[in-house]
Protein backbone atom coordinates (compact mmCIF):
# COMPACT_ATOMS: atom_id res chain seq x y z
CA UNK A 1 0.00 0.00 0.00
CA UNK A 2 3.14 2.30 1.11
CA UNK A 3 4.18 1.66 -2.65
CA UNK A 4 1.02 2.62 -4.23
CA UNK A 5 0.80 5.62 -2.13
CA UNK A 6 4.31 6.75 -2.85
CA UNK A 7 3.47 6.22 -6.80
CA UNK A 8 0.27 8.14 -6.78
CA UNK A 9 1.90 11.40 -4.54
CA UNK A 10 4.59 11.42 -7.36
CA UNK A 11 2.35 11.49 -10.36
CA UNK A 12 0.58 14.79 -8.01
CA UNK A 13 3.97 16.27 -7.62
CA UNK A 14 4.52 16.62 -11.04
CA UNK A 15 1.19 17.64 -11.29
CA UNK A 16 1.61 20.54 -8.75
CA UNK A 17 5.08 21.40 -9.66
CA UNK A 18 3.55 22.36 -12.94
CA UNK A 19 1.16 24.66 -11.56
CA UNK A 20 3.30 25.99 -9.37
CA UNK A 21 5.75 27.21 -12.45
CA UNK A 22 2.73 28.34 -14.59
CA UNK A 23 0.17 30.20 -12.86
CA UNK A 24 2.88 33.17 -11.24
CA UNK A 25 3.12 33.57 -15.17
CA UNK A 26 -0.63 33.55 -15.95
CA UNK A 27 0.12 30.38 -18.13
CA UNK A 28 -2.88 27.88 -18.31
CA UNK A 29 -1.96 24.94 -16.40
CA UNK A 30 -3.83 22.54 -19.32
CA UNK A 31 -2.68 24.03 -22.80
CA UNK A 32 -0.20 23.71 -23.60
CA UNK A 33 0.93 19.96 -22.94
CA UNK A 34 3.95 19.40 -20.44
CA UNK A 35 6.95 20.41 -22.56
CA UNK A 36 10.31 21.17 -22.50
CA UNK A 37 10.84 24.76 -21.05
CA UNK A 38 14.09 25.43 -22.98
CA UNK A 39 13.19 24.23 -26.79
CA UNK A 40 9.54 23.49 -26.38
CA UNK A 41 9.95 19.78 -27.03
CA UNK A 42 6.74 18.05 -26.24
CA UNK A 43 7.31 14.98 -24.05
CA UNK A 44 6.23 12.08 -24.87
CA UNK A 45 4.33 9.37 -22.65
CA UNK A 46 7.60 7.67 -22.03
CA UNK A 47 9.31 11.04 -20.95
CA UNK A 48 6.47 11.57 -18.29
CA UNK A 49 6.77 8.71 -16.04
CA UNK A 50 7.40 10.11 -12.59
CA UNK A 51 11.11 10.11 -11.29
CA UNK A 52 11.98 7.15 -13.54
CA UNK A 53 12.09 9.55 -16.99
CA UNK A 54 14.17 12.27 -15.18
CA UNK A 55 16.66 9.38 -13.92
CA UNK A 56 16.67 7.69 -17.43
CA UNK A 57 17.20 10.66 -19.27
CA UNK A 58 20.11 12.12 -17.10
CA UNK A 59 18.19 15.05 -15.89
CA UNK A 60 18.44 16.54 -19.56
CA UNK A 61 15.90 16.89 -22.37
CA UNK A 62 15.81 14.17 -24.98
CA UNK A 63 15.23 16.69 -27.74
CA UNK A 64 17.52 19.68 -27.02
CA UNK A 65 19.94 18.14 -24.13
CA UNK A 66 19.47 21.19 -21.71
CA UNK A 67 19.81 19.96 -18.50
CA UNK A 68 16.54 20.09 -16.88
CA UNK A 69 15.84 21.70 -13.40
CA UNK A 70 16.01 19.35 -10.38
CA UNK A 71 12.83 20.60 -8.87
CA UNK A 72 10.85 18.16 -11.13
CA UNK A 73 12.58 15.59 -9.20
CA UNK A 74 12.12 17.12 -5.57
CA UNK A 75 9.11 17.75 -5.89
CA UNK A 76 7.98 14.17 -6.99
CA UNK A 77 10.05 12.57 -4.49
CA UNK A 78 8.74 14.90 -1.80
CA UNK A 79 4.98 14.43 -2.80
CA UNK A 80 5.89 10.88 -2.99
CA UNK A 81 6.91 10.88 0.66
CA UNK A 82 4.41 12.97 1.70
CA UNK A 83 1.91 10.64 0.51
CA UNK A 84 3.19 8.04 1.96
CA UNK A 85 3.41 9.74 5.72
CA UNK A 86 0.36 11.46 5.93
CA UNK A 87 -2.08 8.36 4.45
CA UNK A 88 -0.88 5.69 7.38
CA UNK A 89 -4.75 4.48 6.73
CA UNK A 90 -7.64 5.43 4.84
CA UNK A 91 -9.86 8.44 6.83
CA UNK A 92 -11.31 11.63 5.45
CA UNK A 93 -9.09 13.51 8.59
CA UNK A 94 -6.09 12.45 6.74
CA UNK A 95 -6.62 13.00 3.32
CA UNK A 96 -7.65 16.79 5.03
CA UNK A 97 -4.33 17.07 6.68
CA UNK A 98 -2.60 15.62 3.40
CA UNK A 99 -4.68 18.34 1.17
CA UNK A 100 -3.66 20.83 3.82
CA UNK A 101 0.22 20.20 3.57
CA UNK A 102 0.07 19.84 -0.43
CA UNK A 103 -1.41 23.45 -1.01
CA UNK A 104 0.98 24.45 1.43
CA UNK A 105 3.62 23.48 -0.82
CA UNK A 106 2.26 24.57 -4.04
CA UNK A 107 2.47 28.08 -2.14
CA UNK A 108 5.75 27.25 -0.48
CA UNK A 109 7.25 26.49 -4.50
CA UNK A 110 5.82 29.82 -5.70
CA UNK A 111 7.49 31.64 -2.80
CA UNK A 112 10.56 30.33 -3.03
CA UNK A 113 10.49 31.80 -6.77
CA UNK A 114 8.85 34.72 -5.97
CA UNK A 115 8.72 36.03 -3.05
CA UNK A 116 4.78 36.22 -3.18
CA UNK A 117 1.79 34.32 -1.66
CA UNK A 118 -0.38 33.39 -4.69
CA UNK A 119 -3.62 34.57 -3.71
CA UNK A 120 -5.49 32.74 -6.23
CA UNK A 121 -4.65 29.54 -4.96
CA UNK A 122 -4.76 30.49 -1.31
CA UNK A 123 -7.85 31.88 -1.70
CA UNK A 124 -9.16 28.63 -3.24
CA UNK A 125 -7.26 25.83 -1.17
CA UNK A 126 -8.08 27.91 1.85
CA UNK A 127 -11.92 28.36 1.45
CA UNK A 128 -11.60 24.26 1.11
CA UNK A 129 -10.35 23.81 3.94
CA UNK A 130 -12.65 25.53 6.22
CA UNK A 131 -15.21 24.60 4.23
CA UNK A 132 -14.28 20.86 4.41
CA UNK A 133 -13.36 21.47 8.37
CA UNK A 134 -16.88 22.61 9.10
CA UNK A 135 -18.11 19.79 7.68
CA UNK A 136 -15.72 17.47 9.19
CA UNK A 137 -16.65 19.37 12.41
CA UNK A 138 -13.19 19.98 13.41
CA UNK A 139 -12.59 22.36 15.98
CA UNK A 140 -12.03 25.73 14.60
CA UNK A 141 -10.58 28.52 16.73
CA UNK A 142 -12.07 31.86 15.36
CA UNK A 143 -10.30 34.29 17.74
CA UNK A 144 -7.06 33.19 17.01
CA UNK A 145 -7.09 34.77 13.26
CA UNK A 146 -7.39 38.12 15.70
CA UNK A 147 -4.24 37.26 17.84
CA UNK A 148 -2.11 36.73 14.88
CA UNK A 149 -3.01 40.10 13.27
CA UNK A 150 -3.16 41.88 16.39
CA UNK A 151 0.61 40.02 16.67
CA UNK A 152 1.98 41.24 13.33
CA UNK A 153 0.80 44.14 13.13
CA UNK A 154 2.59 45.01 16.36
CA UNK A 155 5.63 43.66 15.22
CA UNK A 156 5.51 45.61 12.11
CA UNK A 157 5.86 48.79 14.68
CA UNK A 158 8.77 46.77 16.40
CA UNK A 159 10.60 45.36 13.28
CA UNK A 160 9.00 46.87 10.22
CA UNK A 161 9.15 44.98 6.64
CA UNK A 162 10.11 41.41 9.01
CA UNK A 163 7.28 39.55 7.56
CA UNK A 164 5.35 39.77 4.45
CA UNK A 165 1.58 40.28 4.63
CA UNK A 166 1.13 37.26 2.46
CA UNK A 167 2.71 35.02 5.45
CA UNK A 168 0.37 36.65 7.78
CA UNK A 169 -3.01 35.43 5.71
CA UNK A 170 -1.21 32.23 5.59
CA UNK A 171 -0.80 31.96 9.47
CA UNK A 172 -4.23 33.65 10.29
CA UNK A 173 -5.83 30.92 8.13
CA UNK A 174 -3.30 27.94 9.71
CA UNK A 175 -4.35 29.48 13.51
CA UNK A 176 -7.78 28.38 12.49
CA UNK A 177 -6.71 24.57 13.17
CA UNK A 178 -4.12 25.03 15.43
CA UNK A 179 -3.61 26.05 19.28
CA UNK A 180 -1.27 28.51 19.72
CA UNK A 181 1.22 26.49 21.68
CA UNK A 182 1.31 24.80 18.21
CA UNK A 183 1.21 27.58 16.60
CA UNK A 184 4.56 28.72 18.01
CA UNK A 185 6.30 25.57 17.32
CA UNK A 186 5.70 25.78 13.50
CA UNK A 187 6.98 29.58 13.98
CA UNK A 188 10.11 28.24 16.09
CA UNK A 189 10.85 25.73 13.24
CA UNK A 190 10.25 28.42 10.49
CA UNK A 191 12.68 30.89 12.25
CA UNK A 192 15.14 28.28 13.25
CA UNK A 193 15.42 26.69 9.80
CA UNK A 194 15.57 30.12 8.03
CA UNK A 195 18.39 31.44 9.72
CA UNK A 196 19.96 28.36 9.04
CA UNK A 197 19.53 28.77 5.01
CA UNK A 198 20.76 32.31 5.50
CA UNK A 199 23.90 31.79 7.03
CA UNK A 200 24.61 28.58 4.41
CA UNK A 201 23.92 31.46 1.74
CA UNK A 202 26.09 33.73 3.14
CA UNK A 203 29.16 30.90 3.17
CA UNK A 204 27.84 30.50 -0.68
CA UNK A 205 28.58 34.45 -0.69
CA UNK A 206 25.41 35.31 -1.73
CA UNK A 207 23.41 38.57 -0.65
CA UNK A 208 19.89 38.63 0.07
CA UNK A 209 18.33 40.99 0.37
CA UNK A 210 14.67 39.10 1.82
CA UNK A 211 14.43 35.13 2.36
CA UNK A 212 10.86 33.86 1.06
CA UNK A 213 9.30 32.74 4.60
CA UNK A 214 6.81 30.78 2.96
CA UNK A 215 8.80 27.42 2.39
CA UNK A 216 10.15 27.20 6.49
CA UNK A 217 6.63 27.78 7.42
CA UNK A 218 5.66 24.35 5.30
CA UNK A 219 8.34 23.02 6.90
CA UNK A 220 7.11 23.35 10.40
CA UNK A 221 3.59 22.69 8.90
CA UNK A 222 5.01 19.54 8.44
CA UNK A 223 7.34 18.53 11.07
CA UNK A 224 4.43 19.44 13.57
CA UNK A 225 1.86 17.07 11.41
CA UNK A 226 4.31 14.54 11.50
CA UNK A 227 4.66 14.69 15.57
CA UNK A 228 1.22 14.79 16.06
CA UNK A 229 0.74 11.61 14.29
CA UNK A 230 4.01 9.81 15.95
């Protein structure tokens, strides 16, 4: 079953790693067919099989021999995994938690290339969510949307420019499932982990001048799923 699973989450990562490179460009996500983003090659059935393809073909296009990003293959092997941990059994509260952490990532990808929250999907992905909660009759905690804005917004006068208004719609709409204790732990992670990619950039001698928050925040997301379940 772990197999199957795994399968499955990689055919979704190539799925979402696609949308996650098209939409910041207003590209349709269904025409045109996946293709080669360097010549335009269109790949064939045998170039689309999930991680195997990528391996087989040296991470390069078949057509035009550009060596092809390694994102395709991260983000297979990641959805692959996350498949696998998050779907232990069968239950409509874990395919919520799973469809929770994959939107996060979608927005965590786009981030990471943009520097921007993609409204369009959070709006979406988070309206299902609450939607789906309610109906799952989870607990939700309404107030603590409040707290976190109340939060940032006073941070903002502390440290101005230290967080990005997209991350706070992101963490208003996470408080809604979370108590705060966890709440702080995914923040804790996020920080910690951040700093740690700055300083490894600064050894690589690269400036930045902001660090997309997004992608640590996904991480905690998931670390703190993951102990939960343990």
């Amino acid at each position: 079953m772990y197999i199957l699973w795994f399968f499955i989450g990689t055919i979704v990562g190539s799925f979402l790693c696609l949308v996650a490179d098209r939409l910041p460009r207003q590209q349709s996500i269904l025409y045109p067919g996946s293709h080669c983003s360097f010549c335009g090659h269109r790949l064939r059935p045998q170039e689309m099989i999930p991680i195997l393809s990528i391996i087989l073909q040296k991470v390069r296009c078949t057509h035009c021999q550009h060596k092809l990003p390694l994102r395709y293959l991260f983000c297979e092997v990641a959805t692959g995994c996350l498949f696998m941990l998050f779907l232990p059994v069968l239950s409509m509260e874990n395919f919520w938690v799973l469809f929770w952490v994959l939107s996060s990532f979608v927005l965590a990808l786009i981030d990471y290339d943009t520097y921007l929250v993609e409204g369009k999907i959070f709006l979406f992905t988070g309206s299902l969510l609450v939607l789906s909660g309610l109906l799952l009759e989870m607990p939700l905690h309404w107030s603590h949307p409040l707290i976190i804005i109340a939060c940032f917004y006073l941070l903002q006068k502390l440290m101005p420019d230290s967080m990005g208004t997209g991350d706070l719609w992101v963490l208003a709409l996470w408080s809604l499932f979370l108590l705060m204790y966890e709440l702080l732990i995914i923040l804790l992670i996020a920080s910690a982990s951040g700093i740690l990619f700055y300083g490894y950039q600064q050894l690589r001698k690269k400036n930045l001048r902001e660090i997309p928050f997004l992608p640590f925040l996904f991480l905690g997301l998931c670390l703190l799923q993951l102990l939960k379940k343990a």
